[in-house]
Protein backbone atom coordinates (compact mmCIF):
# COMPACT_ATOMS: atom_id res chain seq x y z
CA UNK A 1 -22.97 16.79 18.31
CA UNK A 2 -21.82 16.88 21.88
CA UNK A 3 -18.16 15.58 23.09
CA UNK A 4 -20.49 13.13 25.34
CA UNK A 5 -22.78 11.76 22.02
CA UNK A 6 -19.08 11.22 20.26
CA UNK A 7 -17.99 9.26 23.14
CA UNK A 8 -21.11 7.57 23.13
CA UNK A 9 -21.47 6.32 19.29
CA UNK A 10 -17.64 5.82 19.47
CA UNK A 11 -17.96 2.96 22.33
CA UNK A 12 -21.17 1.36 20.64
CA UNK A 13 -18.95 1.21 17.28
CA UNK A 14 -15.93 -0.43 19.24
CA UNK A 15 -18.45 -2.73 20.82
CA UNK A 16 -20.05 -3.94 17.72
CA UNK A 17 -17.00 -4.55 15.66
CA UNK A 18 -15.60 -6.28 18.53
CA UNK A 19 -18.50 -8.46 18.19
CA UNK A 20 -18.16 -9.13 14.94
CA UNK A 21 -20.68 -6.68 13.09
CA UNK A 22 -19.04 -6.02 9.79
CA UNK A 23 -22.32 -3.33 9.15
CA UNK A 24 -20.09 -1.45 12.42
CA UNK A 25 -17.01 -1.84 10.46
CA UNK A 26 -18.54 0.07 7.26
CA UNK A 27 -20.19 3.04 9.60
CA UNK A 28 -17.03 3.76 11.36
CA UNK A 29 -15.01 4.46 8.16
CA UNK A 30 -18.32 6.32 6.86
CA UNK A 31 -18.15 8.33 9.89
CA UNK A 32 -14.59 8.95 10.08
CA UNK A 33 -13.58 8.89 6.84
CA UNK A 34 -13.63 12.52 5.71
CA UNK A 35 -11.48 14.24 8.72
CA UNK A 36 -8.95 11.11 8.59
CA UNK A 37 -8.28 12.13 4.46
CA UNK A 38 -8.19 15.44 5.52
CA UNK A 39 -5.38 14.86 7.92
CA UNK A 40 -3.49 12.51 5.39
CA UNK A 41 -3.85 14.71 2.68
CA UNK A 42 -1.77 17.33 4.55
CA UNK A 43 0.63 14.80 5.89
CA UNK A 44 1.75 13.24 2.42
CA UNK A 45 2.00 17.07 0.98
CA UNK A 46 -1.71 17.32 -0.73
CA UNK A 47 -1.06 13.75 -2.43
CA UNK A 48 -4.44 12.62 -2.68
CA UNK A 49 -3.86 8.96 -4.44
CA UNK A 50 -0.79 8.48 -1.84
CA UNK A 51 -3.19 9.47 0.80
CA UNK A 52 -5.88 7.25 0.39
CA UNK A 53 -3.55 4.53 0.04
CA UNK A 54 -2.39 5.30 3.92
CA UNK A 55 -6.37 5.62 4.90
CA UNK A 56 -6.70 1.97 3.50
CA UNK A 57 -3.60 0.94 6.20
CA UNK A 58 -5.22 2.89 8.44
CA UNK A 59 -8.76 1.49 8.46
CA UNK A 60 -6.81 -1.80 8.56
CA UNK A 61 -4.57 -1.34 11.10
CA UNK A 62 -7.45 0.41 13.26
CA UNK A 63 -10.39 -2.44 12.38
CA UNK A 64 -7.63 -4.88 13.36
CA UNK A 65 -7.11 -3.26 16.82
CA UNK A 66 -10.40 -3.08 17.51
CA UNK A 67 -11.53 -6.80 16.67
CA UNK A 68 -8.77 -7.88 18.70
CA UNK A 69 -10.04 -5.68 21.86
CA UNK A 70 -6.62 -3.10 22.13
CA UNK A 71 -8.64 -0.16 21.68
CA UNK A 72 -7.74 1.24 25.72
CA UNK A 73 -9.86 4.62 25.13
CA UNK A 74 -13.00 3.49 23.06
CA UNK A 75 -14.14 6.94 23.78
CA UNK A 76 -10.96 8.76 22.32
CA UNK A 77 -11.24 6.61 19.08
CA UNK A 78 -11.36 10.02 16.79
CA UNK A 79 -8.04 10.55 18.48
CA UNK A 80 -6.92 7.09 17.94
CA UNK A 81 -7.63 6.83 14.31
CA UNK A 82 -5.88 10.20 13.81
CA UNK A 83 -2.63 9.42 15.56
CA UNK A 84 -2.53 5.86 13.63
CA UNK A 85 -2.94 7.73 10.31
CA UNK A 86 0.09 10.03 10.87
CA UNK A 87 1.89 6.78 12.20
CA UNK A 88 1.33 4.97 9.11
CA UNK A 89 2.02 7.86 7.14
CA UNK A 90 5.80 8.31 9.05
CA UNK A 91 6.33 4.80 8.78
CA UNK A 92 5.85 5.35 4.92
CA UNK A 93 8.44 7.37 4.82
CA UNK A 94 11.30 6.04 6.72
CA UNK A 95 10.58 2.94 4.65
CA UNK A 96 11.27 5.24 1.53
CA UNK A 97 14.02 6.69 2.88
CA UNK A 98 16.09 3.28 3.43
CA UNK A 99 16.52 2.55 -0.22
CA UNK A 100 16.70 -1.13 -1.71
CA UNK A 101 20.07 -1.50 -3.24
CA UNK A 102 19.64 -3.00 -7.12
CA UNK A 103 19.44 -6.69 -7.08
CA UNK A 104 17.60 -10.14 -8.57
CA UNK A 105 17.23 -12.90 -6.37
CA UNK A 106 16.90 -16.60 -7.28
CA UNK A 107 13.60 -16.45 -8.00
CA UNK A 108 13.65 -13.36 -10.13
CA UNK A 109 16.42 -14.50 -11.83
CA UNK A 110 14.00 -17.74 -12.77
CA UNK A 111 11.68 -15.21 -13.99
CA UNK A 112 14.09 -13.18 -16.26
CA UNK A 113 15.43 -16.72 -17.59
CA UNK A 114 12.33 -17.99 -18.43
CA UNK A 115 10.87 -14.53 -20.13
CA UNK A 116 13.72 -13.01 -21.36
CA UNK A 117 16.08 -15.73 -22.81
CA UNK A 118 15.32 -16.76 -26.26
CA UNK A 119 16.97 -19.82 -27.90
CA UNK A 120 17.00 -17.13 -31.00
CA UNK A 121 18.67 -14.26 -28.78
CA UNK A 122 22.20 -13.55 -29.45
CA UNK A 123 24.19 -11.86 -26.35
CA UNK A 124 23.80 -8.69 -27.16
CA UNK A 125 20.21 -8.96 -27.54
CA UNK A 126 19.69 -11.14 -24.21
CA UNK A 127 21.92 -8.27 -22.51
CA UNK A 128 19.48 -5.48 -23.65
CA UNK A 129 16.35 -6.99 -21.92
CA UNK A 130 18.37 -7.94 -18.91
CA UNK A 131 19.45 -4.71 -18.54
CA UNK A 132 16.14 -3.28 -19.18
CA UNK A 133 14.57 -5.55 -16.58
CA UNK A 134 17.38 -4.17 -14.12
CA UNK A 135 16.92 -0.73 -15.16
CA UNK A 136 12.44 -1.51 -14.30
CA UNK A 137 13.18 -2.88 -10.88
CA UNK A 138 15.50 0.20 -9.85
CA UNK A 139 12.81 2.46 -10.76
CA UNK A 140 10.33 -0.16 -8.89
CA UNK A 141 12.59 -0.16 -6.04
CA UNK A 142 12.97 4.05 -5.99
CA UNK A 143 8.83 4.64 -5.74
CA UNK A 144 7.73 6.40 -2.76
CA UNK A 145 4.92 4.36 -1.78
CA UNK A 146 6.24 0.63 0.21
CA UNK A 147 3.50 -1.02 -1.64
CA UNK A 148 3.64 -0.17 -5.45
CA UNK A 149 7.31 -1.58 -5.05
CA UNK A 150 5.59 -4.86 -3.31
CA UNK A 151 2.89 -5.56 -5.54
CA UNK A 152 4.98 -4.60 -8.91
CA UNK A 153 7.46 -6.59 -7.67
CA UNK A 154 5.14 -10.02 -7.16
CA UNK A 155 3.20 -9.62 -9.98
CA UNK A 156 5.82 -8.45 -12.52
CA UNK A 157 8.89 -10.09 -11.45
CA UNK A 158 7.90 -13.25 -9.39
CA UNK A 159 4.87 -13.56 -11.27
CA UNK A 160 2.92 -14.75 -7.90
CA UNK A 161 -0.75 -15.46 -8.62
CA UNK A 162 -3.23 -12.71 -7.29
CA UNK A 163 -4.55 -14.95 -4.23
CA UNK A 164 -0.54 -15.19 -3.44
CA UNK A 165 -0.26 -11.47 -3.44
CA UNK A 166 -3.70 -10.58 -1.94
CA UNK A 167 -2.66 -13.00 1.58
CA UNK A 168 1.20 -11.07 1.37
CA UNK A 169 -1.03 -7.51 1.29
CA UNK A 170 -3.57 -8.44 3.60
CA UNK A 171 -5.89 -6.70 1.11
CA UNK A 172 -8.98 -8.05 -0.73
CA UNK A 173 -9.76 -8.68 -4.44
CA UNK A 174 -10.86 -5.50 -4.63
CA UNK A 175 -8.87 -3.57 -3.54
CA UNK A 176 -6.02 -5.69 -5.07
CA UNK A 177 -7.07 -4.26 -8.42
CA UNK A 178 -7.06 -0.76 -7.20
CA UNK A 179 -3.78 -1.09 -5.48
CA UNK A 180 -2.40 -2.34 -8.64
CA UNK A 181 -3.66 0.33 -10.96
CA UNK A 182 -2.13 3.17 -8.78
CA UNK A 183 0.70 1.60 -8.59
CA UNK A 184 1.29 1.25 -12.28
CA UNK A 185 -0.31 4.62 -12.62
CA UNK A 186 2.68 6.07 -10.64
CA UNK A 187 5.39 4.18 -12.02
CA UNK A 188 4.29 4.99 -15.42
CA UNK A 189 5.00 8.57 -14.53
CA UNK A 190 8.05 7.53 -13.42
CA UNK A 191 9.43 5.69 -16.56
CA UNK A 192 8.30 9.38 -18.41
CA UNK A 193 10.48 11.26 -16.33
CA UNK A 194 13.41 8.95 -17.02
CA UNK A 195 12.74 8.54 -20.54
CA UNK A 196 12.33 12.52 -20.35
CA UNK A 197 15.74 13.17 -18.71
CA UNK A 198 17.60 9.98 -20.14
């Protein structure tokens, strides 16, 4: 396909989603898709799973752009889409950098009264399952990828209800359920190494 065809299909895509077409929405990531993972995949060090997770920002912070007519270079959108992957992807990684220093909030502190206090517990008891529920959000809180620690974080500790979390994410009910499941996936693997070098 010729530079001039790109340009071409690239401007009727930007045109139709601007419009509204959801069916232009779902051909765009079809067509896209593959070089996008590609360039993610090499970014995040061959992490496939963290990876996709950054194509699902992407397509969201691209689709976004688009509907809301900030797409200057409808033409260059290949380009476009590429540079907003690596941006995501650096932005995932400063985020990780700037580590959340252990704490519980009011509202997690609810939590851990409601779950973890027994009218049966004697202190030491109650102070092993706080401590354990300190020692799970540190490991939360030291995961790589911005939103395992989010979604862990509302569903585990603040126990928010999956429409809550799903508005917070700006993700569907779908893709809730996937988010979720790598997230646990990954701190699971986490808790092993701990448990491994503890």
């Amino acid at each position: 396909m010729t530079d001039r065809s790109e340009a071409t299909v690239a401007q009727y895509l930007v045109e139709q989603i601007k419009g509204g077409n959801k069916k232009a929405e779902h051909e765009l990531i079809e067509r896209y898709q593959r070089g996008l993972l590609f360039v993610l995949r090499r970014k995040c060090n061959q992490d496939t799973t963290l990876a996709q997770d950054m194509m699902q920002d992407t397509w969201r912070i691209v689709i976004d752009k688009i509907r809301s007519d900030q797409i200057r270079n409808p033409d260059k959108l290949s380009s476009f889409i590429v540079q907003t992957g690596k941006n995501t992807v650096i932005a995932h990684y400063r985020k990780a950098e700037n580590k959340t220093s252990i704490s519980i909030d009011a509202d997690e502190a609810q939590v851990l009264q409601e779950h973890l206090i027994d009218q049966q517990d004697n202190p030491e008891e109650f102070l092993q399952r706080y401590n354990l529920a300190l020692l799970v959000k540190k490991l939360v809180l030291e995961m790589d990828v911005e939103r395992d620690k989010q979604i862990l974080l509302s569903v585990y500790f603040l126990e928010q209800d999956k429409r809550t979390v799903c508005a917070n994410l700006k993700v569907n009910s779908a893709h809730f359920d996937r988010v979720l499941y790598r997230a646990k996936q990954r701190y699971r693997k986490m808790w092993e190494k701990y448990q491994s070098t503890s």
